[in-house]
N, C-alpha and C. Protein backbone atom coordinates (compact mmCIF):
# COMPACT_ATOMS: atom_id res chain seq x y z
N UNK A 1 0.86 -1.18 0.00
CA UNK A 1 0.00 0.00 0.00
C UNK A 1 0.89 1.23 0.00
N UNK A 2 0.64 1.91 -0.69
CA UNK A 2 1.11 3.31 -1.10
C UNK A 2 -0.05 4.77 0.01
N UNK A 3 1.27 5.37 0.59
CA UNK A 3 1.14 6.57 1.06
C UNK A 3 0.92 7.87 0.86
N UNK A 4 0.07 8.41 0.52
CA UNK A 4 0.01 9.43 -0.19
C UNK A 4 1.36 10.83 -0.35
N UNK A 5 1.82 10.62 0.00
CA UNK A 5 3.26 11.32 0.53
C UNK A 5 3.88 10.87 1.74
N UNK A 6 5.26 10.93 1.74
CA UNK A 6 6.15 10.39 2.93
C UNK A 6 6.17 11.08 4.13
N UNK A 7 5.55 12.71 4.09
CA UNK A 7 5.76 13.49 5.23
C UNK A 7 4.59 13.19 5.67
N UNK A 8 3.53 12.69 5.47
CA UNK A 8 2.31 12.50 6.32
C UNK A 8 2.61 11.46 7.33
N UNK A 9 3.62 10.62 7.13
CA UNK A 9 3.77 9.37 8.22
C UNK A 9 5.03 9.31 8.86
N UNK A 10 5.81 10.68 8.82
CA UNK A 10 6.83 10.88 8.68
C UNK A 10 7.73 10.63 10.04
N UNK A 11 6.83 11.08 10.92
CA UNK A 11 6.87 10.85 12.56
C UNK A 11 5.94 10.13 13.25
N UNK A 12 5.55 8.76 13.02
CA UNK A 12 4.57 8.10 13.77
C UNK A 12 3.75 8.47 15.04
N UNK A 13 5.19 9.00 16.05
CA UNK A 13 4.32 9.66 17.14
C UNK A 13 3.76 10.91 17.64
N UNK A 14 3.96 11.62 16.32
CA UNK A 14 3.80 12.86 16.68
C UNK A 14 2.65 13.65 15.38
N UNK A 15 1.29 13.62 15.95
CA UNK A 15 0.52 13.82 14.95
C UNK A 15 0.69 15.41 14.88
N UNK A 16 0.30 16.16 13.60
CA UNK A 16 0.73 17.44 13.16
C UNK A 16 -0.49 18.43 14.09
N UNK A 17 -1.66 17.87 14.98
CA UNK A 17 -2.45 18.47 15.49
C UNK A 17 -1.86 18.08 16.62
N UNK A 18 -1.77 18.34 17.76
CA UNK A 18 -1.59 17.81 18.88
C UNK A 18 -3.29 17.88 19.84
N UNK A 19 -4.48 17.90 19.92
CA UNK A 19 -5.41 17.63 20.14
C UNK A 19 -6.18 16.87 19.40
N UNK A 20 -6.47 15.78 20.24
CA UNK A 20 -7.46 14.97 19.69
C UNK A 20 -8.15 15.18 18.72
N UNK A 21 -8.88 15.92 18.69
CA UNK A 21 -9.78 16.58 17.93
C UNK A 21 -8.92 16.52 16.63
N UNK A 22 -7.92 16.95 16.33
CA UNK A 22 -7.37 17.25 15.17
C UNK A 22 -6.74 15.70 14.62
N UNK A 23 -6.66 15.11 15.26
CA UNK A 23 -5.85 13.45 15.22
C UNK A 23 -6.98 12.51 14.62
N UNK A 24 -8.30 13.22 14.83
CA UNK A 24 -9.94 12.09 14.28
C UNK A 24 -10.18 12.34 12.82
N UNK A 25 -10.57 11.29 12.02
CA UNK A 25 -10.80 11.55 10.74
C UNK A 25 -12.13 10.49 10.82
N UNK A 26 -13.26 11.33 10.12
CA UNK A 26 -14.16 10.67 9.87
C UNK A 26 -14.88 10.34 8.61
N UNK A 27 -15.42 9.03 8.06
CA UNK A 27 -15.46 8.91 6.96
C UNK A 27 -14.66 8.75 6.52
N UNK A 28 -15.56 7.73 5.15
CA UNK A 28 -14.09 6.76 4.39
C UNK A 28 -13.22 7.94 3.36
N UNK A 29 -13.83 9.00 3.15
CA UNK A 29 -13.05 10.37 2.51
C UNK A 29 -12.17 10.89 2.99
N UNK A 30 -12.10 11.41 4.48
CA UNK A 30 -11.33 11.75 5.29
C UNK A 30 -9.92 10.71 5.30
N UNK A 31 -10.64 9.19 5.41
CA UNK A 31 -9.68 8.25 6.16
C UNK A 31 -8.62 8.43 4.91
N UNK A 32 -9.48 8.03 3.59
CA UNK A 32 -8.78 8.01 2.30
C UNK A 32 -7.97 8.82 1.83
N UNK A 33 -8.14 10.06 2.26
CA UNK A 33 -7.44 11.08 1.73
C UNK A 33 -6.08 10.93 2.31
N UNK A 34 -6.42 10.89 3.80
CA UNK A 34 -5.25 10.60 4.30
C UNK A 34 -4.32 9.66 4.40
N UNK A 35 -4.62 8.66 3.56
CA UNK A 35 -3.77 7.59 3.35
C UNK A 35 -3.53 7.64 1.83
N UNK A 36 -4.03 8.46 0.86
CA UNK A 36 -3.87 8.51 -0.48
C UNK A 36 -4.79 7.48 -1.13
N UNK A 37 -5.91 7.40 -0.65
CA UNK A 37 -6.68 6.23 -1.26
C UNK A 37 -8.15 7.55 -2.08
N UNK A 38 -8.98 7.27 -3.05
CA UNK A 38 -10.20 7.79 -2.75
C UNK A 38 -10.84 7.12 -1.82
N UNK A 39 -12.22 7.70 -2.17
CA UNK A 39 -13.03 7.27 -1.03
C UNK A 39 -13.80 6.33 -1.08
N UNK A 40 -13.89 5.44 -2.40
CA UNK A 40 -14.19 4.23 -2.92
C UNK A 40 -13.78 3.20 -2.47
N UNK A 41 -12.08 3.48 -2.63
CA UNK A 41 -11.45 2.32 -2.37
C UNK A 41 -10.90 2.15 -1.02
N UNK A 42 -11.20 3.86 -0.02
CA UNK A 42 -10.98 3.47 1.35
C UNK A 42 -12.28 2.80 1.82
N UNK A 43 -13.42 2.98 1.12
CA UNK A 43 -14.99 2.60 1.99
C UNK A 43 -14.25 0.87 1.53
N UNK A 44 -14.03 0.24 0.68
CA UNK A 44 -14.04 -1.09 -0.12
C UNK A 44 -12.64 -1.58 1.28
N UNK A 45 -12.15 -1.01 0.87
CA UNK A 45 -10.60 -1.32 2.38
C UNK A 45 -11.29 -1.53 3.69
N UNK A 46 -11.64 -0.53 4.09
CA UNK A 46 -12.57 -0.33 5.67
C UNK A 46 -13.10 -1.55 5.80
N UNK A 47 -13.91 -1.28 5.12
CA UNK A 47 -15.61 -3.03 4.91
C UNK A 47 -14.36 -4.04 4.88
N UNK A 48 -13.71 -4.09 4.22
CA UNK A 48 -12.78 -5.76 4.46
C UNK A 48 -12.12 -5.10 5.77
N UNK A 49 -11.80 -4.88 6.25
CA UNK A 49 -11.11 -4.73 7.68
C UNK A 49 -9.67 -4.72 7.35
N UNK A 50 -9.19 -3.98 5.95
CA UNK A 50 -7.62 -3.75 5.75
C UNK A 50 -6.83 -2.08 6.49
N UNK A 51 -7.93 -1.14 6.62
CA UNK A 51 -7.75 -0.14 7.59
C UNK A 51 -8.19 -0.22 9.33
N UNK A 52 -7.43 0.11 10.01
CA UNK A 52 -7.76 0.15 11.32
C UNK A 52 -8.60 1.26 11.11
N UNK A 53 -9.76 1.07 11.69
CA UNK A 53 -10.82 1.72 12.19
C UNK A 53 -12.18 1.24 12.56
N UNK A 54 -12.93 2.14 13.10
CA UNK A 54 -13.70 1.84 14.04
C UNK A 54 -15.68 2.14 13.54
N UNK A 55 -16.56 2.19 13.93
CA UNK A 55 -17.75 1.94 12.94
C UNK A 55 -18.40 2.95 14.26
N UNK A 56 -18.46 3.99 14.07
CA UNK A 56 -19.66 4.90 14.52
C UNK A 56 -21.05 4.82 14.34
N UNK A 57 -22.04 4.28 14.64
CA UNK A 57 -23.10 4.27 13.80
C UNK A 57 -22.84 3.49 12.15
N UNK A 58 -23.13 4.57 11.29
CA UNK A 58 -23.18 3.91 9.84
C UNK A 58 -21.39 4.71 9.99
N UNK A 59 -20.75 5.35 10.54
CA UNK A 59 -19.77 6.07 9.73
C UNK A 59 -17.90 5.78 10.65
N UNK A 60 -17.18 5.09 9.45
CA UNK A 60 -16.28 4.84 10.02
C UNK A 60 -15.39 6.15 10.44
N UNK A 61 -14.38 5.36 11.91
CA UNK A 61 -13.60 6.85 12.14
C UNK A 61 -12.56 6.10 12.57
N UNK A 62 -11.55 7.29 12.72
CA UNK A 62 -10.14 6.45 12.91
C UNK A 62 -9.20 7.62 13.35
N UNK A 63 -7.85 7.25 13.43
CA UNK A 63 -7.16 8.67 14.06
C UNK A 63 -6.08 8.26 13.30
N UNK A 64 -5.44 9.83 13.08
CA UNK A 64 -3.94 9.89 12.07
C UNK A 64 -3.52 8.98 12.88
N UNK A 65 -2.95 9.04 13.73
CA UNK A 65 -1.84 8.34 14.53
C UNK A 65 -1.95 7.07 14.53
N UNK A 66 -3.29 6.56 14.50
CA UNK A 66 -3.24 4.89 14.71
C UNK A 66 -3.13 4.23 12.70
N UNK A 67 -3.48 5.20 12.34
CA UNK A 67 -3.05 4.69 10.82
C UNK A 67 -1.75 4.67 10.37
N UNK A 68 -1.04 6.00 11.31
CA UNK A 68 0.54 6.51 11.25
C UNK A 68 1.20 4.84 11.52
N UNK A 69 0.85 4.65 13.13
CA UNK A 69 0.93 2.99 13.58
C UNK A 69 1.00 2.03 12.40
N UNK A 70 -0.07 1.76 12.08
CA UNK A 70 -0.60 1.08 11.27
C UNK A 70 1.13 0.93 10.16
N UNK A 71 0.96 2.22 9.21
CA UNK A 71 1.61 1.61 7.98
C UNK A 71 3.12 2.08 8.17
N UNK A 72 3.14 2.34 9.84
CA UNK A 72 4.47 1.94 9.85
C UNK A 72 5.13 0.65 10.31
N UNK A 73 4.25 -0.10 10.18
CA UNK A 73 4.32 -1.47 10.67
C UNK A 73 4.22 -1.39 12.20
N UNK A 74 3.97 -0.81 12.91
CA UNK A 74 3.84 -0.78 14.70
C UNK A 74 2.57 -1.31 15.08
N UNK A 75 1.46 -1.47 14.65
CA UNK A 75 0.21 -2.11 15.28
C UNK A 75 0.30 -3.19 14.32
């Protein structure tokens, strides 16, 4: 899987918001963007359970940092 750029994951532990709030991405658009996916193929990823994230109601959510995790091989 391809990253949408290298500086987005650049520091695993250190998300570019430092409040929560800024670390949440919701929706498979959000998630996608931020991993360089659209939002097709992040909703199609999500539903198979190839992104970490979590199911709000109908709407998935997830946080930079645990995706940061994620494709840096740490979770």
């Amino acid at each position: 899987m391809s990253v949408k750029d290298s500086k987005t994951i650049a520091d695993p532990d250190t998300p570019a918001d430092n409040t929560l709030a800024g670390d949440i991405l919701r929706g498979a658009a959000q998630i996608g963007d931020f991993i360089g996916l659209d939002e097709q193929k992040a909703f199609h990823k999500l539903e198979k359970r190839q992104i970490p994230a979590d199911k709000e109601g109908r709407i998935w959510v997830s946080t930079k940092s645990r995706l940061r995790r994620h494709y840096s091989g740490r979770e």
